[in-house]
N, C-alpha and C. Protein backbone atom coordinates (compact mmCIF):
# COMPACT_ATOMS: atom_id res chain seq x y z
N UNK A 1 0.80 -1.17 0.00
CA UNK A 1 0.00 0.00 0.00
C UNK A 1 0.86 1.26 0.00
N UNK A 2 1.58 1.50 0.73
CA UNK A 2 2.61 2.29 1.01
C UNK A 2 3.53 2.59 -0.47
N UNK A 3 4.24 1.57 -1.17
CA UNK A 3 4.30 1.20 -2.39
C UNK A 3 3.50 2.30 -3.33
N UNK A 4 2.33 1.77 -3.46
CA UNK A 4 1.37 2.51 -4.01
C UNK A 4 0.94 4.22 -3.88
N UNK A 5 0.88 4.29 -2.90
CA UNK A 5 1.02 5.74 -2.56
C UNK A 5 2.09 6.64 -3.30
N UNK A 6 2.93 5.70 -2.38
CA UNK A 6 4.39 6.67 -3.15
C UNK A 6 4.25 6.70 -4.49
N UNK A 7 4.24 5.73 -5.12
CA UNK A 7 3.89 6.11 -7.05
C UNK A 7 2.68 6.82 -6.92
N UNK A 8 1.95 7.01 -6.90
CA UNK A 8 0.38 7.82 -6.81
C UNK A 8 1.04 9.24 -6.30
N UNK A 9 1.65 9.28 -5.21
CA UNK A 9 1.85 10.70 -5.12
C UNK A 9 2.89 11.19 -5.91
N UNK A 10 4.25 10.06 -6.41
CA UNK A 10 5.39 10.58 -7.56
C UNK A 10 4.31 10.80 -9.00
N UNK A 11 3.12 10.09 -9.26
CA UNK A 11 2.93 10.12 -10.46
C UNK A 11 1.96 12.05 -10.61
N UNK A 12 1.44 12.08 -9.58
CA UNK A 12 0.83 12.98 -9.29
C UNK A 12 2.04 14.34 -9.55
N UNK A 13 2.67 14.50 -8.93
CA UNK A 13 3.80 15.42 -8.60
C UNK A 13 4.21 15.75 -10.01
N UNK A 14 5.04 14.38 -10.85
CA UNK A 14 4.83 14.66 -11.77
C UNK A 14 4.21 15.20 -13.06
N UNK A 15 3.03 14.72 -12.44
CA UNK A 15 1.65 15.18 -13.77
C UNK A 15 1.50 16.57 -13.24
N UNK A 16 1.95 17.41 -12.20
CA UNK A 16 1.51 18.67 -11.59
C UNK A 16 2.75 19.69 -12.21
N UNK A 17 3.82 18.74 -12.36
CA UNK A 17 5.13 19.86 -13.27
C UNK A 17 5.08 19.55 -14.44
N UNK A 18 4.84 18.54 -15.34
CA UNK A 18 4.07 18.53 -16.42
C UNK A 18 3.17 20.00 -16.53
N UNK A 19 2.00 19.92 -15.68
CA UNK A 19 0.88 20.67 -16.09
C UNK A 19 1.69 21.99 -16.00
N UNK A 20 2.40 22.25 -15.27
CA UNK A 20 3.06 23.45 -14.93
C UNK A 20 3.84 24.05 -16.41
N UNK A 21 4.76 23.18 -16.30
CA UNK A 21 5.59 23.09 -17.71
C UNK A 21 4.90 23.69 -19.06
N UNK A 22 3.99 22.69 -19.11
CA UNK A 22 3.16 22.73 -20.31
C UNK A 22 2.39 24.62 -20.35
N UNK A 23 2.22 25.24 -19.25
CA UNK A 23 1.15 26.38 -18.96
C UNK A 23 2.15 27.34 -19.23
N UNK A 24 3.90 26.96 -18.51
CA UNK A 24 4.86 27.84 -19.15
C UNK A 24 4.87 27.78 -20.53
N UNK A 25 4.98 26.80 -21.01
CA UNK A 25 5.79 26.78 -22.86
C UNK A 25 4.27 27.63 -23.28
N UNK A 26 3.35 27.65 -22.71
CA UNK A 26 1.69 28.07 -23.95
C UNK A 26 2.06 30.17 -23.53
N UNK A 27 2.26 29.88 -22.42
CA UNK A 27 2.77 31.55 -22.27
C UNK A 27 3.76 31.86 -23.32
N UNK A 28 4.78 31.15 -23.21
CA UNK A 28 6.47 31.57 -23.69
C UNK A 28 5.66 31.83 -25.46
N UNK A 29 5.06 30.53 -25.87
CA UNK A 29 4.43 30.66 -27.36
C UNK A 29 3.54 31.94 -27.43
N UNK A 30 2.94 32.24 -26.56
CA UNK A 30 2.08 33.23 -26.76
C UNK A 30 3.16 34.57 -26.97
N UNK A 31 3.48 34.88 -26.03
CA UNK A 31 4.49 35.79 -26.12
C UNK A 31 5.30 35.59 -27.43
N UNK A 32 5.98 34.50 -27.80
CA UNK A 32 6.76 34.66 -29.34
C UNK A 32 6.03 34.94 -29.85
N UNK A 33 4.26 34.49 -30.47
CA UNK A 33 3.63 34.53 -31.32
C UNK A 33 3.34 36.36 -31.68
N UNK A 34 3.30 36.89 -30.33
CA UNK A 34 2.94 38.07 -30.43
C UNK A 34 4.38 39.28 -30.92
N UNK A 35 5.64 38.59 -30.30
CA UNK A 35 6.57 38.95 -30.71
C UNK A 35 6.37 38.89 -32.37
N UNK A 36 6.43 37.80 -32.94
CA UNK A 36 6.23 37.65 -34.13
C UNK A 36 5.36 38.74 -35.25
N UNK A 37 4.39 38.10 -34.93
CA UNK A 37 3.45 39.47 -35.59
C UNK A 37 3.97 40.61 -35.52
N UNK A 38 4.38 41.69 -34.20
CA UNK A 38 4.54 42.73 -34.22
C UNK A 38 6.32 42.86 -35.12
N UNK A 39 6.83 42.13 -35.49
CA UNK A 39 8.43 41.98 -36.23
C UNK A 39 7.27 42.09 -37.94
N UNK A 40 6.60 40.96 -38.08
CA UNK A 40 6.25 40.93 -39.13
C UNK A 40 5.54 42.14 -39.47
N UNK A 41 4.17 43.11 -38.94
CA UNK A 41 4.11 44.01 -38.93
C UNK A 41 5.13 45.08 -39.38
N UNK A 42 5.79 45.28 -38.65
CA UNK A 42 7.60 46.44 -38.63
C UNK A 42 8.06 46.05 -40.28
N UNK A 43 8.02 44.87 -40.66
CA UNK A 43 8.65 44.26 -41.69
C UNK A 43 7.96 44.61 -43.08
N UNK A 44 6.75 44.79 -43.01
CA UNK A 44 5.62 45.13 -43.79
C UNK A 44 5.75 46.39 -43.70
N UNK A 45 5.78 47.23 -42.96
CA UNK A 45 5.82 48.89 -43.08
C UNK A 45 7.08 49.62 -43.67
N UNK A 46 8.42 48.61 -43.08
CA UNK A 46 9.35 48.82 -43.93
C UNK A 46 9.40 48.46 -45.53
N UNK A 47 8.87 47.33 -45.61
CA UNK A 47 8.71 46.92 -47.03
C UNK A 47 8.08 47.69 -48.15
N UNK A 48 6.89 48.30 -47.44
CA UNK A 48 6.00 49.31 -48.16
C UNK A 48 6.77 50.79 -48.31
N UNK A 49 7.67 51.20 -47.01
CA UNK A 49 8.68 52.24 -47.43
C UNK A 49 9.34 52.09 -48.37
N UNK A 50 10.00 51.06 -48.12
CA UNK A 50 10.83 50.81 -48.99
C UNK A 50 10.84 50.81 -50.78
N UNK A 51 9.49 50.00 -51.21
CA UNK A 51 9.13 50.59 -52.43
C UNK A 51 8.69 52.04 -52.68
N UNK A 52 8.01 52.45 -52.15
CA UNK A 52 7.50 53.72 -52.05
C UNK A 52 9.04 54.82 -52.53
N UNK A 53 9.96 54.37 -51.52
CA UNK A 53 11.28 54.96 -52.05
C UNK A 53 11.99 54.29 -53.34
N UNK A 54 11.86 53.40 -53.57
CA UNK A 54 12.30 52.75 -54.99
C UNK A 54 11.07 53.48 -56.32
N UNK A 55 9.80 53.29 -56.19
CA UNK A 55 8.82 54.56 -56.89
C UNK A 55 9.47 55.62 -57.06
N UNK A 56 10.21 56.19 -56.17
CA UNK A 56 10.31 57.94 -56.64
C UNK A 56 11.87 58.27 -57.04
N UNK A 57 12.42 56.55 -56.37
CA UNK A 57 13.56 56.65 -57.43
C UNK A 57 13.48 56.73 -58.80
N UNK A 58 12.60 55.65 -59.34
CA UNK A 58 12.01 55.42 -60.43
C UNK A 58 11.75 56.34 -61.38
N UNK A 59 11.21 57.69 -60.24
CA UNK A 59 10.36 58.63 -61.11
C UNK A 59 11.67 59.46 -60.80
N UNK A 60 12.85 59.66 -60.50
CA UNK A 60 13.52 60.75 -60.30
C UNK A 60 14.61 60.68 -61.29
N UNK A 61 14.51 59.05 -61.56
CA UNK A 61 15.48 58.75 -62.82
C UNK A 61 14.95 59.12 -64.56
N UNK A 62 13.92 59.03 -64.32
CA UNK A 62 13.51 59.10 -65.24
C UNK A 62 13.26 61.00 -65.53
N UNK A 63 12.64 61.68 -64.70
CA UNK A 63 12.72 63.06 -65.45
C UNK A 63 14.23 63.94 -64.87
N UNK A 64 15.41 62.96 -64.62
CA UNK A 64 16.67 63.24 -64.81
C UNK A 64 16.66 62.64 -66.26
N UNK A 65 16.33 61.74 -66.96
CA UNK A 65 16.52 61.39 -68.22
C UNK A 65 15.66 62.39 -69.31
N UNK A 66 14.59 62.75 -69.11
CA UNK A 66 14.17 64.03 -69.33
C UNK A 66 14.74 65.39 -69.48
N UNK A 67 15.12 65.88 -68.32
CA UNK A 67 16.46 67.03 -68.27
C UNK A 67 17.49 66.53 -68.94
N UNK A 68 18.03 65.59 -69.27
CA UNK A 68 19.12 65.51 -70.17
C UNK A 68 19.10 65.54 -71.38
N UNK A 69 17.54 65.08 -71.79
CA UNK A 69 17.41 65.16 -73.54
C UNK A 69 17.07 65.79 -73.58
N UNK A 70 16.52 66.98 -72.43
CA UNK A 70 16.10 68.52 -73.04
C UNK A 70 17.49 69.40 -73.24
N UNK A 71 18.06 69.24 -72.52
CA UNK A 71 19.31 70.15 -72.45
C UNK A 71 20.13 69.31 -73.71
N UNK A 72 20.21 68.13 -74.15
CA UNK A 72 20.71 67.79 -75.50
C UNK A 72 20.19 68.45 -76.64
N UNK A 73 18.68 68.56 -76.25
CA UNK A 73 17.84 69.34 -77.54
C UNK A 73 18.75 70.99 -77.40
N UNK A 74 18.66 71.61 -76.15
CA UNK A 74 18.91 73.06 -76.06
C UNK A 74 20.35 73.15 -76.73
N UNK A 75 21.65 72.13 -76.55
CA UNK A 75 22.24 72.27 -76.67
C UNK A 75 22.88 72.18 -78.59
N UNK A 76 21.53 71.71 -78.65
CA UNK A 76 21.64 71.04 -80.40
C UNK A 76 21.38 72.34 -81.60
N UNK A 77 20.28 72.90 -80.27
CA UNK A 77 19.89 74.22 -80.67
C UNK A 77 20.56 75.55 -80.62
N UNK A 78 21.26 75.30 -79.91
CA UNK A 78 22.13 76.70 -79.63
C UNK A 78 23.69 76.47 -80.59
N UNK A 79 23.86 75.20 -80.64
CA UNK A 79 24.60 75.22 -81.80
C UNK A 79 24.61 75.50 -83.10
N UNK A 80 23.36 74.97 -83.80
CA UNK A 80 22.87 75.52 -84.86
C UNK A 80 22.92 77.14 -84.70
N UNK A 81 22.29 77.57 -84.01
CA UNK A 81 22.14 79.21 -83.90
C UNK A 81 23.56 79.49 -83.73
N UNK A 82 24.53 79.27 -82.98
CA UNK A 82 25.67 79.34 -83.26
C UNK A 82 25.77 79.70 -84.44
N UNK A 83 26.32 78.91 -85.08
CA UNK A 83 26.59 78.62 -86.58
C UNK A 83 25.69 79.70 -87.58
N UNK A 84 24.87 79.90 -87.09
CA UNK A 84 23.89 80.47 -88.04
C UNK A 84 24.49 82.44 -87.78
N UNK A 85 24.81 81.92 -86.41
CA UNK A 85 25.20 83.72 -85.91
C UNK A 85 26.51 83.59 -86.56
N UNK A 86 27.62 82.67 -86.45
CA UNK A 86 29.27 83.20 -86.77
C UNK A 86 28.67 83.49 -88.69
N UNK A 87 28.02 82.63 -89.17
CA UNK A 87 27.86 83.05 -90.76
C UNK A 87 27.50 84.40 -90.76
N UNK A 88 26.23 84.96 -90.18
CA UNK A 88 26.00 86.27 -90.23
C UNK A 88 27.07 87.43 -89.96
N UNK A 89 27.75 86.75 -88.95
CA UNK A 89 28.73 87.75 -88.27
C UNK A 89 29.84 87.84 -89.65
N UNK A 90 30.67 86.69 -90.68
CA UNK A 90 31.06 86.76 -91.56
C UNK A 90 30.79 87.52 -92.40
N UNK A 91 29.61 87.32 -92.77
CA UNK A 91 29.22 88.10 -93.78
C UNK A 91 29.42 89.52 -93.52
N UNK A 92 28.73 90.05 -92.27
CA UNK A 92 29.09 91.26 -92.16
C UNK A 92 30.12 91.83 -91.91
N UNK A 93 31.70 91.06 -91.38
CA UNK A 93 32.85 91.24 -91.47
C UNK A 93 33.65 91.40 -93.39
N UNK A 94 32.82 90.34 -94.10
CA UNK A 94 33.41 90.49 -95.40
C UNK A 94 32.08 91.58 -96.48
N UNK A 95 31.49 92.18 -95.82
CA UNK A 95 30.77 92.88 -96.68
C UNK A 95 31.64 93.91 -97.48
N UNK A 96 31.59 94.51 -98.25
CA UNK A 96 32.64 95.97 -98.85
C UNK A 96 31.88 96.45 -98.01
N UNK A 97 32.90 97.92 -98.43
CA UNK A 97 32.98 98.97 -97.64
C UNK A 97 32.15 100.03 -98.01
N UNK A 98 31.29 100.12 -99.47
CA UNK A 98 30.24 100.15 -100.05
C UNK A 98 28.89 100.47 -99.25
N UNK A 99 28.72 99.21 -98.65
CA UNK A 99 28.14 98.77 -98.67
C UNK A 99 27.71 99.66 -96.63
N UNK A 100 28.69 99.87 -96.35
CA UNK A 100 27.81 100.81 -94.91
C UNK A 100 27.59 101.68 -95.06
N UNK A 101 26.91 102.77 -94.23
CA UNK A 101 25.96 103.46 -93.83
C UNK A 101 26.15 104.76 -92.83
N UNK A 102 25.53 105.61 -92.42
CA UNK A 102 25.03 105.89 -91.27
C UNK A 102 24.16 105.17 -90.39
N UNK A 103 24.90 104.39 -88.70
CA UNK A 103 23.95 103.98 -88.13
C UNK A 103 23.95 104.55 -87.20
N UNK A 104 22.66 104.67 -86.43
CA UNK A 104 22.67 105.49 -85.39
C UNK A 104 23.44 104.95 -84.35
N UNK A 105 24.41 106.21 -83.03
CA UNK A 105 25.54 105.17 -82.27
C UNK A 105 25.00 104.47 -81.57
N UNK A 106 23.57 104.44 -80.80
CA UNK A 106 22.72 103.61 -80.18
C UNK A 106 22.82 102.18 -80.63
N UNK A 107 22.52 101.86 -81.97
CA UNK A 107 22.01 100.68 -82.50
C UNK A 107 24.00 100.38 -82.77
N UNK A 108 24.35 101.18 -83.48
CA UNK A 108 26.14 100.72 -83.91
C UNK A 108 26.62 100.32 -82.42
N UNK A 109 26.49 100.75 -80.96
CA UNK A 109 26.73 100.09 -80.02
C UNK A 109 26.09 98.93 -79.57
N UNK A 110 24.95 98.72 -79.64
CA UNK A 110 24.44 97.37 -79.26
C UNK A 110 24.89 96.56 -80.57
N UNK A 111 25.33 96.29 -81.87
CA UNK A 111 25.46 95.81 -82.41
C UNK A 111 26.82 95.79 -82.32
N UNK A 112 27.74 96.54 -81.52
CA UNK A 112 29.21 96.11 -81.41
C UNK A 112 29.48 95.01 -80.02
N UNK A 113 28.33 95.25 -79.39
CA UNK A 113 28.55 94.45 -77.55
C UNK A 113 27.70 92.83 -78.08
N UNK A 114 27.28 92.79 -79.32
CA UNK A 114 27.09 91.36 -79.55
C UNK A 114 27.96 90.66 -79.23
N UNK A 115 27.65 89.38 -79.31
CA UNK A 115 29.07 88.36 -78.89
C UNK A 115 29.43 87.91 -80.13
């Protein structure tokens, strides 16, 4: 009888740190679980930053690619006009001598401060 007891009260004891055990690990899980979510959460908000900043990279590369073929155009353009001004300017360097005038000194000065 005595025998018996003692296993009855070891089996008991046992089954009571068992139960114990078991009530810790469902806490400890609860707690990771919640850990979890709130990481995964954080992870998701960063993620969504994160494109959000890759978007406006996107868009910042692109009307930098914009400003560059405009300023290729401006620059395509101002060459031509270039060119179009040194011919004029020729011509009026090789005109005869015939061929000037009276200009008023107003206009003969702004037409000497050309470039």
């Amino acid at each position: 009888m005595r025998i018996l007891t003692a296993a009855l009260v070891v089996a008991l004891v046992l089954g009571g740190w068992q139960f114990l055990r078991a009530r810790h690990l469902d806490q400890m899980l609860t707690i990771e679980t919640q850990a979890l979510e709130a990481m995964t959460g954080n992870r998701d908000r960063w993620q969504a930053s994160a494109e959000e900043v890759l978007e406006e990279l996107a868009e910042q590369r692109q009307r930098a690619r914009q400003a560059e073929a405009a300023v290729a155009e401006l620059m395509a353009t101002l060459e031509a006009t270039h060119a179009d001004y040194q011919a004029l300017e020729r011509q009026v360097r090789q005109a005869p001598a015939e061929d000037d005038g009276p200009v008023a000194p107003v206009l003969r000065q702004a037409l000497e401060d050309l470039p």
